[in-house]
C-alpha atoms as a PDB file:
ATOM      1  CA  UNK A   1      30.825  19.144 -58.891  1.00  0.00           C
ATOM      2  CA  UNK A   2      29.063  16.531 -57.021  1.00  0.00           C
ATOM      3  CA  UNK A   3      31.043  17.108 -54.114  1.00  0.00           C
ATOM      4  CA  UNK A   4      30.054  20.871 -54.151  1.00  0.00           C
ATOM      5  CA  UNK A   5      26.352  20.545 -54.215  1.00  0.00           C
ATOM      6  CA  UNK A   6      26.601  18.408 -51.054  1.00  0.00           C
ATOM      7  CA  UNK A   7      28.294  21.054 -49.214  1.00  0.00           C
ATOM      8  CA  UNK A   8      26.036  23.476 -50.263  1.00  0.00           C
ATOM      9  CA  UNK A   9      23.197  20.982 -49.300  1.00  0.00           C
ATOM     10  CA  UNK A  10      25.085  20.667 -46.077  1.00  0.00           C
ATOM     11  CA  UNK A  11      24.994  23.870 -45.400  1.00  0.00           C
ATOM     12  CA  UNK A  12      21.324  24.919 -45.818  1.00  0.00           C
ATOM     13  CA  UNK A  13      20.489  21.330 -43.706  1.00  0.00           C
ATOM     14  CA  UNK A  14      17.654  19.319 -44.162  1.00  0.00           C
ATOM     15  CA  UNK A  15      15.681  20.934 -40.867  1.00  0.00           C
ATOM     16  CA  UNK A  16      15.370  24.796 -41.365  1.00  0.00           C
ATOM     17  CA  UNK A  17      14.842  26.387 -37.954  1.00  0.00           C
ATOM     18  CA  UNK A  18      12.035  28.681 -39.079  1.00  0.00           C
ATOM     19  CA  UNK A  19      13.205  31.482 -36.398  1.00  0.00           C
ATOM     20  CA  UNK A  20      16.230  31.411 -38.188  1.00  0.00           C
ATOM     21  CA  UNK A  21      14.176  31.958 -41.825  1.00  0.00           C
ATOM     22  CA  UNK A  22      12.141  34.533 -40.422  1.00  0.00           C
ATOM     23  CA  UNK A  23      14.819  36.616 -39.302  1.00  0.00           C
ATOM     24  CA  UNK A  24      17.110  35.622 -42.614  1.00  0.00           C
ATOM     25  CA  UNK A  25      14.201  37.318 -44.733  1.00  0.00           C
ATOM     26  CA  UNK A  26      14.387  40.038 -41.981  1.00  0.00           C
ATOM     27  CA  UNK A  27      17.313  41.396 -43.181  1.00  0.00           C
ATOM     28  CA  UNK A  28      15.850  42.090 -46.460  1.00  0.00           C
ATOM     29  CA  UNK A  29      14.716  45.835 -45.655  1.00  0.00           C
ATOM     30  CA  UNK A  30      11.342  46.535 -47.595  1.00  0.00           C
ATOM     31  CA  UNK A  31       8.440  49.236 -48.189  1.00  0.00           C
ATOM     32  CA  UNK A  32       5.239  48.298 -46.626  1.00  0.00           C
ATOM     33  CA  UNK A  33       2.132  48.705 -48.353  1.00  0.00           C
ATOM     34  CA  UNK A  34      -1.689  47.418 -47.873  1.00  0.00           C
ATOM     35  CA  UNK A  35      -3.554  45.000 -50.166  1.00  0.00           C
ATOM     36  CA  UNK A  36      -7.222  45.545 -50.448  1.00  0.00           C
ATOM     37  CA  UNK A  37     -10.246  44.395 -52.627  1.00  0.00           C
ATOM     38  CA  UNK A  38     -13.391  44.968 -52.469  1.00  0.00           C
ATOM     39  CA  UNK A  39     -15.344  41.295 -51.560  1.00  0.00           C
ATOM     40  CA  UNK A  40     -17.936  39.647 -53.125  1.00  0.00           C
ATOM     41  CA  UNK A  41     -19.915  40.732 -49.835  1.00  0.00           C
ATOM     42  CA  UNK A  42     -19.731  44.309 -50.886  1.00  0.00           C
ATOM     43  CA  UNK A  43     -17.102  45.360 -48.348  1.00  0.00           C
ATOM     44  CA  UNK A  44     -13.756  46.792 -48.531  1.00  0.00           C
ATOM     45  CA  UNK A  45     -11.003  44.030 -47.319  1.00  0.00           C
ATOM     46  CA  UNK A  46      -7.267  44.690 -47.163  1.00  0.00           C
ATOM     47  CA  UNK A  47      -3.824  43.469 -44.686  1.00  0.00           C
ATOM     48  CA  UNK A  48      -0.686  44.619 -44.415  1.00  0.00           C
ATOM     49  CA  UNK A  49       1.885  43.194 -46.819  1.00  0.00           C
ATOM     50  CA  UNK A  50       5.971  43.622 -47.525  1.00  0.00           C
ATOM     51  CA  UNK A  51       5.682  40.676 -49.733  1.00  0.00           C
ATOM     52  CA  UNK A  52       4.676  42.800 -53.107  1.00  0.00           C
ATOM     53  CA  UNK A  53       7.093  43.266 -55.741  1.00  0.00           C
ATOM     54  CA  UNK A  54       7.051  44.235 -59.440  1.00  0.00           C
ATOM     55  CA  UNK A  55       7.315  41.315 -62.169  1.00  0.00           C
ATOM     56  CA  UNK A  56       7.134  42.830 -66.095  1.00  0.00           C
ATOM     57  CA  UNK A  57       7.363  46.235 -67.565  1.00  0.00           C
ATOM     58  CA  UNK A  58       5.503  44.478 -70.518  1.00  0.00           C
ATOM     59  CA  UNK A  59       3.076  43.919 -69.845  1.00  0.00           C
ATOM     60  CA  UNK A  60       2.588  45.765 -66.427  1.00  0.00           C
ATOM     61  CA  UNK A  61       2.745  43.186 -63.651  1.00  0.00           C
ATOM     62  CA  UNK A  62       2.936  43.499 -59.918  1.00  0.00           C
ATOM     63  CA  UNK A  63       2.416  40.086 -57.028  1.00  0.00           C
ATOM     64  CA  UNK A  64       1.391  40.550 -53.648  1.00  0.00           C
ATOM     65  CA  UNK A  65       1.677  37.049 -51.279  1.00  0.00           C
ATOM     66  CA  UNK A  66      -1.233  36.140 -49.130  1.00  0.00           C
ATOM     67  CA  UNK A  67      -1.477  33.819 -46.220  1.00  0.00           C
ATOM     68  CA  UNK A  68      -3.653  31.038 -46.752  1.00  0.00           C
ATOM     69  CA  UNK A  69      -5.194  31.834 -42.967  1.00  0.00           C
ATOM     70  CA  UNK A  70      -5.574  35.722 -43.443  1.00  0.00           C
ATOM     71  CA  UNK A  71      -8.672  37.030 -43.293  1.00  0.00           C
ATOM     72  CA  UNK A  72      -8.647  38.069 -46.550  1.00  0.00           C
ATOM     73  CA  UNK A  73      -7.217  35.575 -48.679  1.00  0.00           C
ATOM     74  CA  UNK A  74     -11.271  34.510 -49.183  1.00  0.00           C
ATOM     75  CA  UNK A  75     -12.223  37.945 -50.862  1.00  0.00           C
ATOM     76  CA  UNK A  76      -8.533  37.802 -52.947  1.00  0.00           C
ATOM     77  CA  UNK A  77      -9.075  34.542 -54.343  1.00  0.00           C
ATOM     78  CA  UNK A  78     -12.647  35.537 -55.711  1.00  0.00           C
ATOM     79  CA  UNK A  79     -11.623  39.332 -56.786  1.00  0.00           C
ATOM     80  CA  UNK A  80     -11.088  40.634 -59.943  1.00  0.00           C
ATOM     81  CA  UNK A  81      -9.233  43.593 -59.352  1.00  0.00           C
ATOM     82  CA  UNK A  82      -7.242  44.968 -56.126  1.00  0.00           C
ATOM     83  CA  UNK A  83      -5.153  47.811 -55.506  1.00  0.00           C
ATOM     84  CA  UNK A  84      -1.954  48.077 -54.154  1.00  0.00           C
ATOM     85  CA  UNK A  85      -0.993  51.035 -51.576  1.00  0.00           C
ATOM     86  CA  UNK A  86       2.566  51.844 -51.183  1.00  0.00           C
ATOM     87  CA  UNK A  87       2.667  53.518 -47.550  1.00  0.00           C
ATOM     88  CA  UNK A  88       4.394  56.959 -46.607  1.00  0.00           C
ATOM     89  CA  UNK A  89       6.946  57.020 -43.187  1.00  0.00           C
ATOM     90  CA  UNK A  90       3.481  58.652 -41.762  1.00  0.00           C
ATOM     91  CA  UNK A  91       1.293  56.239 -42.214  1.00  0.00           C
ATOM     92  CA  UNK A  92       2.433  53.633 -39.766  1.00  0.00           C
ATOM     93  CA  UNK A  93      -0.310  53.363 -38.040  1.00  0.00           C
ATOM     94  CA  UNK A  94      -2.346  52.190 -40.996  1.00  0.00           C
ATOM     95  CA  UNK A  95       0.089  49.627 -40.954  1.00  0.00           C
ATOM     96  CA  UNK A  96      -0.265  48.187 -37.424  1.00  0.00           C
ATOM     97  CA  UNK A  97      -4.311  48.475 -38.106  1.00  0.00           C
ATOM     98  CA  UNK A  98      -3.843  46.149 -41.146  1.00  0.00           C
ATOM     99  CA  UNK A  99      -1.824  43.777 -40.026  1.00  0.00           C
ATOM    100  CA  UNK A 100      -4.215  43.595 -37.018  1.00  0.00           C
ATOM    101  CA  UNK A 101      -7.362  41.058 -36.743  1.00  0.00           C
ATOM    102  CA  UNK A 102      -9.157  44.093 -36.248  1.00  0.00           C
ATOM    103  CA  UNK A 103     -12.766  43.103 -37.690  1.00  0.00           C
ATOM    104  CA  UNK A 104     -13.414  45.784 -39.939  1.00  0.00           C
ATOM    105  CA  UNK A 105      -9.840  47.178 -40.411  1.00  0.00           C
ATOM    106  CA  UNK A 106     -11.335  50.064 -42.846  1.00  0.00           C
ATOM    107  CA  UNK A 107     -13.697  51.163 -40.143  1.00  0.00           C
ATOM    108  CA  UNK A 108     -12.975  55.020 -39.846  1.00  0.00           C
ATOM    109  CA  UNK A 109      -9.696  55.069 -42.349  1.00  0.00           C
ATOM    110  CA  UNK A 110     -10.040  57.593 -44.976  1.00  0.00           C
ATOM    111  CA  UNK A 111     -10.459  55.660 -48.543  1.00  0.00           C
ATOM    112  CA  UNK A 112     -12.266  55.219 -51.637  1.00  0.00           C
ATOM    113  CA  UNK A 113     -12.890  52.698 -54.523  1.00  0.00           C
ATOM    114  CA  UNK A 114     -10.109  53.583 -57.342  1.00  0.00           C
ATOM    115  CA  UNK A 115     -10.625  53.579 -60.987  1.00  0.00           C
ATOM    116  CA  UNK A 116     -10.640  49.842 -61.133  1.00  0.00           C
ATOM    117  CA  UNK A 117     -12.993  49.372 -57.978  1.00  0.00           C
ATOM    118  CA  UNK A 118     -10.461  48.235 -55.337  1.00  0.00           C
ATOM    119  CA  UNK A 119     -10.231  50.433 -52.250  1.00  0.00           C
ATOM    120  CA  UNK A 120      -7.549  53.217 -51.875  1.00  0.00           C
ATOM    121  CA  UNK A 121      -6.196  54.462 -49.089  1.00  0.00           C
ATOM    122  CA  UNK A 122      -5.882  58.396 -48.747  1.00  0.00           C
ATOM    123  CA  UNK A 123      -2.254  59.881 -48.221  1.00  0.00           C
ATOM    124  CA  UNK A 124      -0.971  56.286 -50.076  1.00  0.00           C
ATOM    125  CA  UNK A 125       2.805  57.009 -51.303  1.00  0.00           C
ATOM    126  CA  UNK A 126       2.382  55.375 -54.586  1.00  0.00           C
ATOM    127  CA  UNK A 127      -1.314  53.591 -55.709  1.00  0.00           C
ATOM    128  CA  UNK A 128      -1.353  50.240 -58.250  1.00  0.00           C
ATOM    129  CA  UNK A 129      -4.861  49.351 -59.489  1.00  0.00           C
ATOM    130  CA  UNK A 130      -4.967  45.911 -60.718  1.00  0.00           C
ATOM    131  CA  UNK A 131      -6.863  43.130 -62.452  1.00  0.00           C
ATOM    132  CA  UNK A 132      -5.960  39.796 -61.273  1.00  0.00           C
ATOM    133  CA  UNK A 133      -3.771  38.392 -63.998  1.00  0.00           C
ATOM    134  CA  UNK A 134      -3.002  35.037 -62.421  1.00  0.00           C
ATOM    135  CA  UNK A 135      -2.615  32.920 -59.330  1.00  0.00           C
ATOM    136  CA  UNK A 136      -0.168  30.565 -58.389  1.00  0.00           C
ATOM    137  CA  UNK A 137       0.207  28.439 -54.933  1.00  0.00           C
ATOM    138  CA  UNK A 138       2.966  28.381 -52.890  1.00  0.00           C
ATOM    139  CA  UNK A 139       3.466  26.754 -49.836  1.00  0.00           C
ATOM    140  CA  UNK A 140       1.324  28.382 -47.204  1.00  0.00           C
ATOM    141  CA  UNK A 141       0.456  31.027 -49.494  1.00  0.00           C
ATOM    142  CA  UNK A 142      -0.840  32.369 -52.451  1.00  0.00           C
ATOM    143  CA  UNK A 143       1.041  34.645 -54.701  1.00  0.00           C
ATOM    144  CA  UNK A 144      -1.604  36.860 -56.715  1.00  0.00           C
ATOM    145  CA  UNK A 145      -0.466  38.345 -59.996  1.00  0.00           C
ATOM    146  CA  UNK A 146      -2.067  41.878 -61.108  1.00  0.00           C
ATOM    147  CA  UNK A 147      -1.936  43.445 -64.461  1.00  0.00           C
ATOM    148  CA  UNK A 148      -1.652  47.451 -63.555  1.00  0.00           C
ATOM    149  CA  UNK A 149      -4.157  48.920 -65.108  1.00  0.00           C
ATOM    150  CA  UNK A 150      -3.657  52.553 -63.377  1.00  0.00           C
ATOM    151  CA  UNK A 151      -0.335  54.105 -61.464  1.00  0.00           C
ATOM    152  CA  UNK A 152      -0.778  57.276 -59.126  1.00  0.00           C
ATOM    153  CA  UNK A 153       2.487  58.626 -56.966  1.00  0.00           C
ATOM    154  CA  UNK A 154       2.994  61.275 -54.643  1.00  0.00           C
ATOM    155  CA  UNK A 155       6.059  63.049 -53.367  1.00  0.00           C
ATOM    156  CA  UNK A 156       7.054  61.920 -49.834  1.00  0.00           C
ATOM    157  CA  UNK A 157       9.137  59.070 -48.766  1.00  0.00           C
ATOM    158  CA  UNK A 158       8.268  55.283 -47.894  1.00  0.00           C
ATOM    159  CA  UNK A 159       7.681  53.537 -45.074  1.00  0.00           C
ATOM    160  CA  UNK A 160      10.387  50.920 -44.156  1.00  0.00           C
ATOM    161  CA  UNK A 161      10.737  47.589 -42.645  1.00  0.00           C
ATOM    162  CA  UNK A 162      13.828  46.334 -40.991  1.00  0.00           C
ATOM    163  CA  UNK A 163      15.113  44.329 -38.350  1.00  0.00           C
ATOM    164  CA  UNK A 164      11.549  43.680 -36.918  1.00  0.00           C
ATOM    165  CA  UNK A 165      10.735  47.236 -37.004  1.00  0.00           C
ATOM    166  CA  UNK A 166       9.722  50.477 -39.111  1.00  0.00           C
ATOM    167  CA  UNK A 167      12.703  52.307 -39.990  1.00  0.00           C
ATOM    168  CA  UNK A 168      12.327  55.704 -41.706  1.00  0.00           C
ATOM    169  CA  UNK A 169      15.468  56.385 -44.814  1.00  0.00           C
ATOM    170  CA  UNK A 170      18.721  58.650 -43.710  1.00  0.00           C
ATOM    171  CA  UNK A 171      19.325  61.388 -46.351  1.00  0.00           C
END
């Protein structure tokens, strides 16, 4: 048994190329969606995220990541609630824009403040209000927990993330 772990620690190595991580987790396709909150300044923050996933049916529990230098990590860490936007294959632009260090990234996007308060982004796929539930470092991140308090879908299909680039699904 002993002999076995070694290998396996053998394998992985002690150095991990982070290149080599980045393009490991890149051949994980995923949906993309935008995070946003609405800050303690009043204003409407969000970014671009593929690191969201759900955690409990019971209760009702979603995480989205956040880098510890994004631009909005400050107004997640003091929020109470935030939404979740799941985005549709024609919404790709609202990608790019959020993942941008565009200074006011919901400068002429069409949204509004959800049930819960957090900003929602018009057209979204699929829509997860939340209250933050908990919050948990990790690394250079921090992985925010969110008790669903409201669900809203739409017909349409997803937009995907592969390889380094959007993908839309084959039928």
């Amino acid at each position: 048994m002993s002999s076995d772990r070694h290998k396996t620690s053998s394998f992985l190595g002690l150095h991990m190329n982070p290149g080599e991580f980045r393009r490991a987790c890149g051949l994980f396709a995923t949906g993309i969606a935008v995070a946003a909150v609405i800050g303690r300044d009043g204003k409407p923050h969000g970014l671009t995220v593929n690191s969201f996933t759900s955690v409990s049916l019971e209760p009702p529990l979603v995480l989205v990541c956040v880098d510890h230098k994004a631009a909005s990590h400050g107004p997640f860490s003091s929020a109470e609630f935030f939404a979740i936007n799941v985005l549709a294959e024609d919404q790709q632009e609202l990608s790019a824009r959020f993942a941008s260090s565009h200074p006011n990234r919901f400068e002429e996007v069409d949204w509004f403040e959800g049930a819960v308060g957090a900003p929602v982004l018009a057209g979204a796929l699929a829509v997860l209000e939340c209250e933050m539930y908990e919050k948990h470092e990790a690394g250079d991140h921090t992985i925010f927990i969110g008790r669903v308090r409201r669900a809203a879908v739409r017909e349409g299909e997803a937009l995907i993330y592969f390889k380094g680039a959007y993908r839309r699904l084959a039928e």
